[in-house]
PDB file of N, CA and C in Angstrom:
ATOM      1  N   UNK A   1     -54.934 -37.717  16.133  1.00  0.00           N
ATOM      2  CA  UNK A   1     -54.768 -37.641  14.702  1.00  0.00           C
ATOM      3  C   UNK A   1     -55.839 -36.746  14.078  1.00  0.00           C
ATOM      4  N   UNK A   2     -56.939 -36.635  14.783  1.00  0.00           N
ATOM      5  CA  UNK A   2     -58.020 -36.103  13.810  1.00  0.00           C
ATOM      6  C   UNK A   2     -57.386 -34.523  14.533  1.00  0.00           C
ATOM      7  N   UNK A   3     -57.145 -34.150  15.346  1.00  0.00           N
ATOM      8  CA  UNK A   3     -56.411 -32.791  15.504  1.00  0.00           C
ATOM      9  C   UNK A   3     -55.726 -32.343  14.815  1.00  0.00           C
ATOM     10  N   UNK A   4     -54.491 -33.527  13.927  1.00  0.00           N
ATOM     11  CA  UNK A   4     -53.440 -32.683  13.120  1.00  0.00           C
ATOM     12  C   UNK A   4     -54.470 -32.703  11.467  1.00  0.00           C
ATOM     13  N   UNK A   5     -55.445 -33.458  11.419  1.00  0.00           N
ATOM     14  CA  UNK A   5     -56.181 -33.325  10.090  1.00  0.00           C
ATOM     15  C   UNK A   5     -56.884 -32.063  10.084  1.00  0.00           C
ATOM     16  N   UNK A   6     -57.553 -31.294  11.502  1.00  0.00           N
ATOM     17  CA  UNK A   6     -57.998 -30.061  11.896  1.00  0.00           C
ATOM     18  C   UNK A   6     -57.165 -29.235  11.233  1.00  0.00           C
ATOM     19  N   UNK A   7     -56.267 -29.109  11.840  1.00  0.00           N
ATOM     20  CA  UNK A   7     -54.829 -28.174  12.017  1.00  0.00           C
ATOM     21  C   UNK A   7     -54.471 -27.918  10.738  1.00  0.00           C
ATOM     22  N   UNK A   8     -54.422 -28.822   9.909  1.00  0.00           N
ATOM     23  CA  UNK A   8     -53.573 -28.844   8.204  1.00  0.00           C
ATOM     24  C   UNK A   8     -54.752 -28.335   7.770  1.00  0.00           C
ATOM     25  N   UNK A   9     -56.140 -28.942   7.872  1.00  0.00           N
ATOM     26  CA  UNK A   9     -57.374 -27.997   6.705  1.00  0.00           C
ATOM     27  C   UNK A   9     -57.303 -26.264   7.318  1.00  0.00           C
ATOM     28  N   UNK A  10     -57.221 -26.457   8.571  1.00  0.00           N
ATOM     29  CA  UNK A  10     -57.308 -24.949   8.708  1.00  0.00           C
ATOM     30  C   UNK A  10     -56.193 -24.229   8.440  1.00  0.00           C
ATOM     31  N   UNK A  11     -54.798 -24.268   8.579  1.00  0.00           N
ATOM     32  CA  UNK A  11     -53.948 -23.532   8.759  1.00  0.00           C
ATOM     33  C   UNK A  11     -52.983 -24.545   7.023  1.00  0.00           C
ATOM     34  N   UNK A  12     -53.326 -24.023   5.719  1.00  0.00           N
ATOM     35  CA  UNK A  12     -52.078 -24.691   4.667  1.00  0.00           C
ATOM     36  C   UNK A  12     -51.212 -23.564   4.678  1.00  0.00           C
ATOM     37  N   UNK A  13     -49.980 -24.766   3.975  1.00  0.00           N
ATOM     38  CA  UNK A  13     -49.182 -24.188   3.546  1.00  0.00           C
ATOM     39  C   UNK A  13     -49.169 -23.123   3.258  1.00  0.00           C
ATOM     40  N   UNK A  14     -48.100 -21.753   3.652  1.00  0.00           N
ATOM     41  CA  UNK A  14     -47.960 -20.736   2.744  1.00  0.00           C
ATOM     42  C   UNK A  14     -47.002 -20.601   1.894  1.00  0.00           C
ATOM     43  N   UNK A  15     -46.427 -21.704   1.780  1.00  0.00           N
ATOM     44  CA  UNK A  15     -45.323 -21.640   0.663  1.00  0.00           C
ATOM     45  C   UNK A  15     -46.016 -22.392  -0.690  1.00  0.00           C
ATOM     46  N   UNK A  16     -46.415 -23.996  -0.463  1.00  0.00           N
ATOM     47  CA  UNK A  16     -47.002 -24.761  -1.307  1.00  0.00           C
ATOM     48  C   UNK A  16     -48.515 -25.151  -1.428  1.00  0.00           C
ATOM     49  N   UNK A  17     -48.879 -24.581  -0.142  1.00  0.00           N
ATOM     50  CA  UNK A  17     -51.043 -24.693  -0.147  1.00  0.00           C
ATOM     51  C   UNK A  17     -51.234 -25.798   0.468  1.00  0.00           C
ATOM     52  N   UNK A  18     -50.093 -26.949   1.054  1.00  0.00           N
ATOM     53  CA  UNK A  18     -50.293 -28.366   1.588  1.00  0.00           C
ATOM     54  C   UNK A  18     -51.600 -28.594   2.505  1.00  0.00           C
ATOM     55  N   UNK A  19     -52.554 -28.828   2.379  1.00  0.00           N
ATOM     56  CA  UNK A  19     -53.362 -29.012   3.842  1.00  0.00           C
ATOM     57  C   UNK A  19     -53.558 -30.598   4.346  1.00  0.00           C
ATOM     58  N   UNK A  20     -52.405 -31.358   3.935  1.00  0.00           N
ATOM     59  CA  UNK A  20     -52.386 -32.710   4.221  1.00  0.00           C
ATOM     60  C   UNK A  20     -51.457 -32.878   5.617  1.00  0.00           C
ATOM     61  N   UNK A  21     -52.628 -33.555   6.406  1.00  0.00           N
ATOM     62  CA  UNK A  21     -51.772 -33.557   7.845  1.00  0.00           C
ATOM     63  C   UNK A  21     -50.527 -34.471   7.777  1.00  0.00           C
ATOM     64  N   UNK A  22     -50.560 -35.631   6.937  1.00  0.00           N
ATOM     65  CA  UNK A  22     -48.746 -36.309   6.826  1.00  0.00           C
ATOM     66  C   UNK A  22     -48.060 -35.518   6.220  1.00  0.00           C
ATOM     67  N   UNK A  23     -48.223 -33.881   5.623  1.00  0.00           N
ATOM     68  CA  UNK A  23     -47.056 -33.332   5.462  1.00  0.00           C
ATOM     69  C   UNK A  23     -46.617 -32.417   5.962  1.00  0.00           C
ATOM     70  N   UNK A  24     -47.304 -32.590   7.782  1.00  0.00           N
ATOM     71  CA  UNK A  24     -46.441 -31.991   8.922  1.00  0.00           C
ATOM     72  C   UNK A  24     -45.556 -32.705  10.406  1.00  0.00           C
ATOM     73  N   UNK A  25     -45.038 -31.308  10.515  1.00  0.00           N
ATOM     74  CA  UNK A  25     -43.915 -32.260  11.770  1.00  0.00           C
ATOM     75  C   UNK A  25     -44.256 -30.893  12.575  1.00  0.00           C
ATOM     76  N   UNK A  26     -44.491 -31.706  14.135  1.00  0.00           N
ATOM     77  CA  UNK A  26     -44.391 -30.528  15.027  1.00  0.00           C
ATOM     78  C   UNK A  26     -43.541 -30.808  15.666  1.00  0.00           C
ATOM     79  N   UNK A  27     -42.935 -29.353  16.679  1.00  0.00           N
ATOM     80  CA  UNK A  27     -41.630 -29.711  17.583  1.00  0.00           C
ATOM     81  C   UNK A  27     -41.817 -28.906  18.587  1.00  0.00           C
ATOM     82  N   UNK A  28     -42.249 -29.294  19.680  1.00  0.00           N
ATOM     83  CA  UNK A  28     -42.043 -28.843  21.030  1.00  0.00           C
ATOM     84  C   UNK A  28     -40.759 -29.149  21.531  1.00  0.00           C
ATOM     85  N   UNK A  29     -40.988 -27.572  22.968  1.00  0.00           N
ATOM     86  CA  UNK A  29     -39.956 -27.602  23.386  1.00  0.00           C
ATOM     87  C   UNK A  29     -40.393 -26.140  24.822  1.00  0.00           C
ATOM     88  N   UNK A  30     -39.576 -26.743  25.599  1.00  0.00           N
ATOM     89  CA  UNK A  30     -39.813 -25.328  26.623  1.00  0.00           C
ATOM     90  C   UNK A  30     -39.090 -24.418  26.610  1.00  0.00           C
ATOM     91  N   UNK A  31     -39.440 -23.234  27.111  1.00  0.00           N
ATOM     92  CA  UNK A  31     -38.143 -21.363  26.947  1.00  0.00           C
ATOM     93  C   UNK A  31     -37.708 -21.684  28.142  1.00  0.00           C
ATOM     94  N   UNK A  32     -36.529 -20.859  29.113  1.00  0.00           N
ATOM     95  CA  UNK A  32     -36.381 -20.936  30.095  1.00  0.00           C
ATOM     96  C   UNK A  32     -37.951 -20.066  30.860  1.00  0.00           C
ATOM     97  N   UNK A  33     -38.290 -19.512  30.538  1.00  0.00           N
ATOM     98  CA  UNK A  33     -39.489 -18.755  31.314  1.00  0.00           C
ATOM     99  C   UNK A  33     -40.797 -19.885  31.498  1.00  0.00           C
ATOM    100  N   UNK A  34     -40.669 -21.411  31.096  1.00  0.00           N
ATOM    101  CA  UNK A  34     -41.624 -21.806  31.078  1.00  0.00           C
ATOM    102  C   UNK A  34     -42.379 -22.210  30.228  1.00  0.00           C
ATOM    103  N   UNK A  35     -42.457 -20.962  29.875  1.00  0.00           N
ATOM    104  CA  UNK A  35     -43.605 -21.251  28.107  1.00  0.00           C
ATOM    105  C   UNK A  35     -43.381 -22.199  27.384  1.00  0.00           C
ATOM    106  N   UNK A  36     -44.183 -23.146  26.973  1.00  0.00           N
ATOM    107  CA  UNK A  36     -44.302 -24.125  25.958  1.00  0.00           C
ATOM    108  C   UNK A  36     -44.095 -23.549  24.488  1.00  0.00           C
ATOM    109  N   UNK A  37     -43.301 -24.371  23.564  1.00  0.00           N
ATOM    110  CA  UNK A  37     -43.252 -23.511  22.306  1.00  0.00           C
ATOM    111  C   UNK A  37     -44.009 -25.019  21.355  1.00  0.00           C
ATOM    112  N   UNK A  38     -44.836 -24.657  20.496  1.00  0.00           N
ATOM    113  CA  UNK A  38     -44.691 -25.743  19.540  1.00  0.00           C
ATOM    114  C   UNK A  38     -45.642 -24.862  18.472  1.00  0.00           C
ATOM    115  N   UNK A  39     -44.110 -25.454  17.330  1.00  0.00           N
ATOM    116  CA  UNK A  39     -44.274 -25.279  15.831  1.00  0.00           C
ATOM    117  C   UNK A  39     -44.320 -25.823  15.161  1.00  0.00           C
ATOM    118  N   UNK A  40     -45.518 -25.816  13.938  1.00  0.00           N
ATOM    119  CA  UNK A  40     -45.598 -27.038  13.384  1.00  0.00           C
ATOM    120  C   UNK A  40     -45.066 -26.651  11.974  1.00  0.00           C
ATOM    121  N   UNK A  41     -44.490 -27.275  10.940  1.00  0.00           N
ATOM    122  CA  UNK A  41     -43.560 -27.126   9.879  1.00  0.00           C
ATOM    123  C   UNK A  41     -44.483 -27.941   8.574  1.00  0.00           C
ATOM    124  N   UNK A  42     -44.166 -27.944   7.477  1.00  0.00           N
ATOM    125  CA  UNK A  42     -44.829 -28.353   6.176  1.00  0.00           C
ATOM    126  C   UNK A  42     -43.190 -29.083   5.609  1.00  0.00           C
ATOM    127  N   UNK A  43     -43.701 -30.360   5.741  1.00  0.00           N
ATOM    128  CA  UNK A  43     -42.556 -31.336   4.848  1.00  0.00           C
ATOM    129  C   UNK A  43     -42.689 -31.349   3.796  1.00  0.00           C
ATOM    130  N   UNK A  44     -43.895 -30.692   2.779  1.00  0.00           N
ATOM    131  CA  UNK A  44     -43.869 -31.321   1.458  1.00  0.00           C
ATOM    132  C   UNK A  44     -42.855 -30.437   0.785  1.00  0.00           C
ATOM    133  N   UNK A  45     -42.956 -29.041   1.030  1.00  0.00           N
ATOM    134  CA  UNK A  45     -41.822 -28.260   0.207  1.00  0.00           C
ATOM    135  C   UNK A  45     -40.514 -27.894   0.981  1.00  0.00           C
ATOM    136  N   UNK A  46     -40.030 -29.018   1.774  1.00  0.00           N
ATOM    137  CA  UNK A  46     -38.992 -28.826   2.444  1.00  0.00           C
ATOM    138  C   UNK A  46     -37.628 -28.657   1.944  1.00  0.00           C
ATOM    139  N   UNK A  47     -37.579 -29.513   0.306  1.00  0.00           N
ATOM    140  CA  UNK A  47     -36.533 -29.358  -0.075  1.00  0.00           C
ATOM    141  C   UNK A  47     -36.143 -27.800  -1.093  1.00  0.00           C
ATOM    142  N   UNK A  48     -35.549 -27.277  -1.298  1.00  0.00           N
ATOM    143  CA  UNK A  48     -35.261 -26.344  -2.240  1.00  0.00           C
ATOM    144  C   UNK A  48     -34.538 -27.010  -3.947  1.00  0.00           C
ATOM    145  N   UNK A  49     -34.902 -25.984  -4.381  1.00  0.00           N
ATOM    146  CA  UNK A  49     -34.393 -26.613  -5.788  1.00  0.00           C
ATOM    147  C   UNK A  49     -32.786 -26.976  -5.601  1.00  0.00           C
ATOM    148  N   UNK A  50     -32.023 -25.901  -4.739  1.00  0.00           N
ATOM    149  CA  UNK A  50     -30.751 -26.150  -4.544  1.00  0.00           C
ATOM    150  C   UNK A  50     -30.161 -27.842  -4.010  1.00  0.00           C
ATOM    151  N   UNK A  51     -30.881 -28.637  -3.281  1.00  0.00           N
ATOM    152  CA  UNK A  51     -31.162 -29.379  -2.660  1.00  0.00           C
ATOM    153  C   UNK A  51     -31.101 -28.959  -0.886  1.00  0.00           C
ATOM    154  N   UNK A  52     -30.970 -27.925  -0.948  1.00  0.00           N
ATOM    155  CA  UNK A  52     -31.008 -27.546   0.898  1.00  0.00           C
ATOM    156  C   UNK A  52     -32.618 -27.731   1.445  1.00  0.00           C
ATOM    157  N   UNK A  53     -32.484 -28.159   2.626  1.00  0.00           N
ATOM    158  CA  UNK A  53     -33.804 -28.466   3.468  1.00  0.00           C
ATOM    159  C   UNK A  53     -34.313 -26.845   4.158  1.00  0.00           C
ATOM    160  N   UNK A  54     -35.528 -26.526   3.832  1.00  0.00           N
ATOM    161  CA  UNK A  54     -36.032 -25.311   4.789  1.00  0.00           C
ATOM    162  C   UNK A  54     -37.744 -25.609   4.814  1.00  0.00           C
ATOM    163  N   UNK A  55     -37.700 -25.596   5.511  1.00  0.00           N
ATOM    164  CA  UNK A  55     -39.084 -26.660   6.801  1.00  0.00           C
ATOM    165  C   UNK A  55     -39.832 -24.796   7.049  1.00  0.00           C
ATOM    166  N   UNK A  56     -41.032 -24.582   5.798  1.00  0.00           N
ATOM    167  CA  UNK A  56     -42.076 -23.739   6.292  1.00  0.00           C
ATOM    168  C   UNK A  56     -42.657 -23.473   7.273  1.00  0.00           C
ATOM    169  N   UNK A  57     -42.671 -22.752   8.254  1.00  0.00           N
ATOM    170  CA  UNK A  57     -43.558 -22.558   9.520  1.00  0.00           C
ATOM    171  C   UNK A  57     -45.445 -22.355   9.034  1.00  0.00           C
ATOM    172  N   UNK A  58     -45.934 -23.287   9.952  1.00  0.00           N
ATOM    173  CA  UNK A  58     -47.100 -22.935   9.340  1.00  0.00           C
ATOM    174  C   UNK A  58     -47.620 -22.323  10.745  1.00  0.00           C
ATOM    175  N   UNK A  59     -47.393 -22.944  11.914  1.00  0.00           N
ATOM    176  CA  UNK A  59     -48.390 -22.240  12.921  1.00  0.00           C
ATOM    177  C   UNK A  59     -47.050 -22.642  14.097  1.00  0.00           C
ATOM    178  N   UNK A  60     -47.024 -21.297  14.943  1.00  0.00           N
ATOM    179  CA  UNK A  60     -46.167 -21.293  15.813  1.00  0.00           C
ATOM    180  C   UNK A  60     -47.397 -21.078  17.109  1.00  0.00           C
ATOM    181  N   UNK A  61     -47.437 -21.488  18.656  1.00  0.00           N
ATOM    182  CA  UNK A  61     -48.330 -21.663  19.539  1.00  0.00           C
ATOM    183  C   UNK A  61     -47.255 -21.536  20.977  1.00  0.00           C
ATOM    184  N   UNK A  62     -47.821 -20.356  21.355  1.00  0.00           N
ATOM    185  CA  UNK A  62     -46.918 -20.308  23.251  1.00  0.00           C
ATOM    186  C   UNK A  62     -48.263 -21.197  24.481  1.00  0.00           C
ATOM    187  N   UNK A  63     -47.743 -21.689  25.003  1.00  0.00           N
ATOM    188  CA  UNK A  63     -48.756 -21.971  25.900  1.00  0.00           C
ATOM    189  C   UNK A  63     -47.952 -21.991  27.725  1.00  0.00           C
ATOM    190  N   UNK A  64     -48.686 -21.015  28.325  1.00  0.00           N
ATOM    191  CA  UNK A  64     -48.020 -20.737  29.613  1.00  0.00           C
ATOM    192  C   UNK A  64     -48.208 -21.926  30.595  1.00  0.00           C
ATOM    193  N   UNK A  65     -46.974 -22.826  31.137  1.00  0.00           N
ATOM    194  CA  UNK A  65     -47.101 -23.664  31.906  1.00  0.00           C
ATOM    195  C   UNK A  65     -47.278 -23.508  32.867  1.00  0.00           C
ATOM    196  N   UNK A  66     -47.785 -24.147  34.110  1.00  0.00           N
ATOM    197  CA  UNK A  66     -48.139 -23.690  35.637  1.00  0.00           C
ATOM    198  C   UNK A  66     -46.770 -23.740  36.368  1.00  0.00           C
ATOM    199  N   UNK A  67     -45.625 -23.965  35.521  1.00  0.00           N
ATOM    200  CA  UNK A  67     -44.232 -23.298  36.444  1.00  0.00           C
ATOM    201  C   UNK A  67     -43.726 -22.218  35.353  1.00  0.00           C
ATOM    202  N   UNK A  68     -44.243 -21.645  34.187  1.00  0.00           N
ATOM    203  CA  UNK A  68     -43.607 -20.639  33.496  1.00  0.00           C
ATOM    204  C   UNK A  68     -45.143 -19.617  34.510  1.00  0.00           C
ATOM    205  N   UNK A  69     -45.703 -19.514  34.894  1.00  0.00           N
ATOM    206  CA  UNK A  69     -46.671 -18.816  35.466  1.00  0.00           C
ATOM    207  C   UNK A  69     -46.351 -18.701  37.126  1.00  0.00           C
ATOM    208  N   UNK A  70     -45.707 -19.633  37.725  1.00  0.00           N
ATOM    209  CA  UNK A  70     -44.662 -19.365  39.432  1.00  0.00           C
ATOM    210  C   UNK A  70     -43.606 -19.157  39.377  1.00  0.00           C
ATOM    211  N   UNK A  71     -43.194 -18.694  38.416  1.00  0.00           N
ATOM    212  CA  UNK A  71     -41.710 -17.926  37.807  1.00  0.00           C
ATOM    213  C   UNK A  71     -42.144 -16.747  37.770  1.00  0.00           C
ATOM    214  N   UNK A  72     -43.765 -16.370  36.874  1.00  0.00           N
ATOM    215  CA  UNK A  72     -43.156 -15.026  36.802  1.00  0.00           C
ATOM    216  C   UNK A  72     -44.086 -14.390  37.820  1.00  0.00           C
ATOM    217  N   UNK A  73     -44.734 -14.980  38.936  1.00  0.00           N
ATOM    218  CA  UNK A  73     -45.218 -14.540  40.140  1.00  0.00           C
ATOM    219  C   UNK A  73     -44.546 -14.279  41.362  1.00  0.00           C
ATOM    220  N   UNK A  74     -43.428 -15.265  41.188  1.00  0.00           N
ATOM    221  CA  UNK A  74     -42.005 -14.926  41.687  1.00  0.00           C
ATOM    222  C   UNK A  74     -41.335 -13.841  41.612  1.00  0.00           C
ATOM    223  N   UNK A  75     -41.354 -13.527  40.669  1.00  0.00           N
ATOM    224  CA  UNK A  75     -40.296 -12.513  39.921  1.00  0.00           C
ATOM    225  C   UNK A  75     -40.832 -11.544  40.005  1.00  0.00           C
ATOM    226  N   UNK A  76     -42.361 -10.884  40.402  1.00  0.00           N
ATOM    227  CA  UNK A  76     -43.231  -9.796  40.770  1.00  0.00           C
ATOM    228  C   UNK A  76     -42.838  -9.380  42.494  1.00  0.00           C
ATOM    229  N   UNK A  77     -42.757 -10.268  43.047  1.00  0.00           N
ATOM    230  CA  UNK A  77     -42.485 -10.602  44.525  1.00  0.00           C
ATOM    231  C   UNK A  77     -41.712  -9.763  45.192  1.00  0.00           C
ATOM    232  N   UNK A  78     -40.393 -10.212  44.459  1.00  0.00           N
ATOM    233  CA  UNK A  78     -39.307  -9.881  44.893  1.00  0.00           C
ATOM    234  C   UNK A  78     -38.495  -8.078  44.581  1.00  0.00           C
TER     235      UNK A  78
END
């Protein structure tokens, strides 16, 4: 928890200035190559005046896994 309180003072909102860590959501997920993806989003100005939902990117992060890294040592190989 004290990581996502890090994360929000350093990196606010660029839509609304939020630097409150309950008004983010992160979402991991892997590429086929491996790579770790996680993006973290700003809930406070999620809604639009229209009422449609659009979830600000505040910080997007790749991180190479030790099988997205024997994939592509593989793939040099051959």
């Amino acid at each position: 928890m004290a990581d996502d309180a890090l994360t929000a003072a350093d990196h606010p909102c660029p839509d609304c200035g939020s630097t409150t860590a309950t008004d983010r959501e992160t979402e991991e997920y892997v590429l086929e190559d491996g790579t770790q993806r996680r993006m973290t989003f700003c809930t406070a100005c999620a809604t639009d005046d229209d009422g449609t939902l659009r979830y600000e990117v505040i910080t997007e992060e790749f991180v190479r896994t030790e099988i997205g890294r024997a994939m592509c040592d593989d793939s040099r190989t051959e």
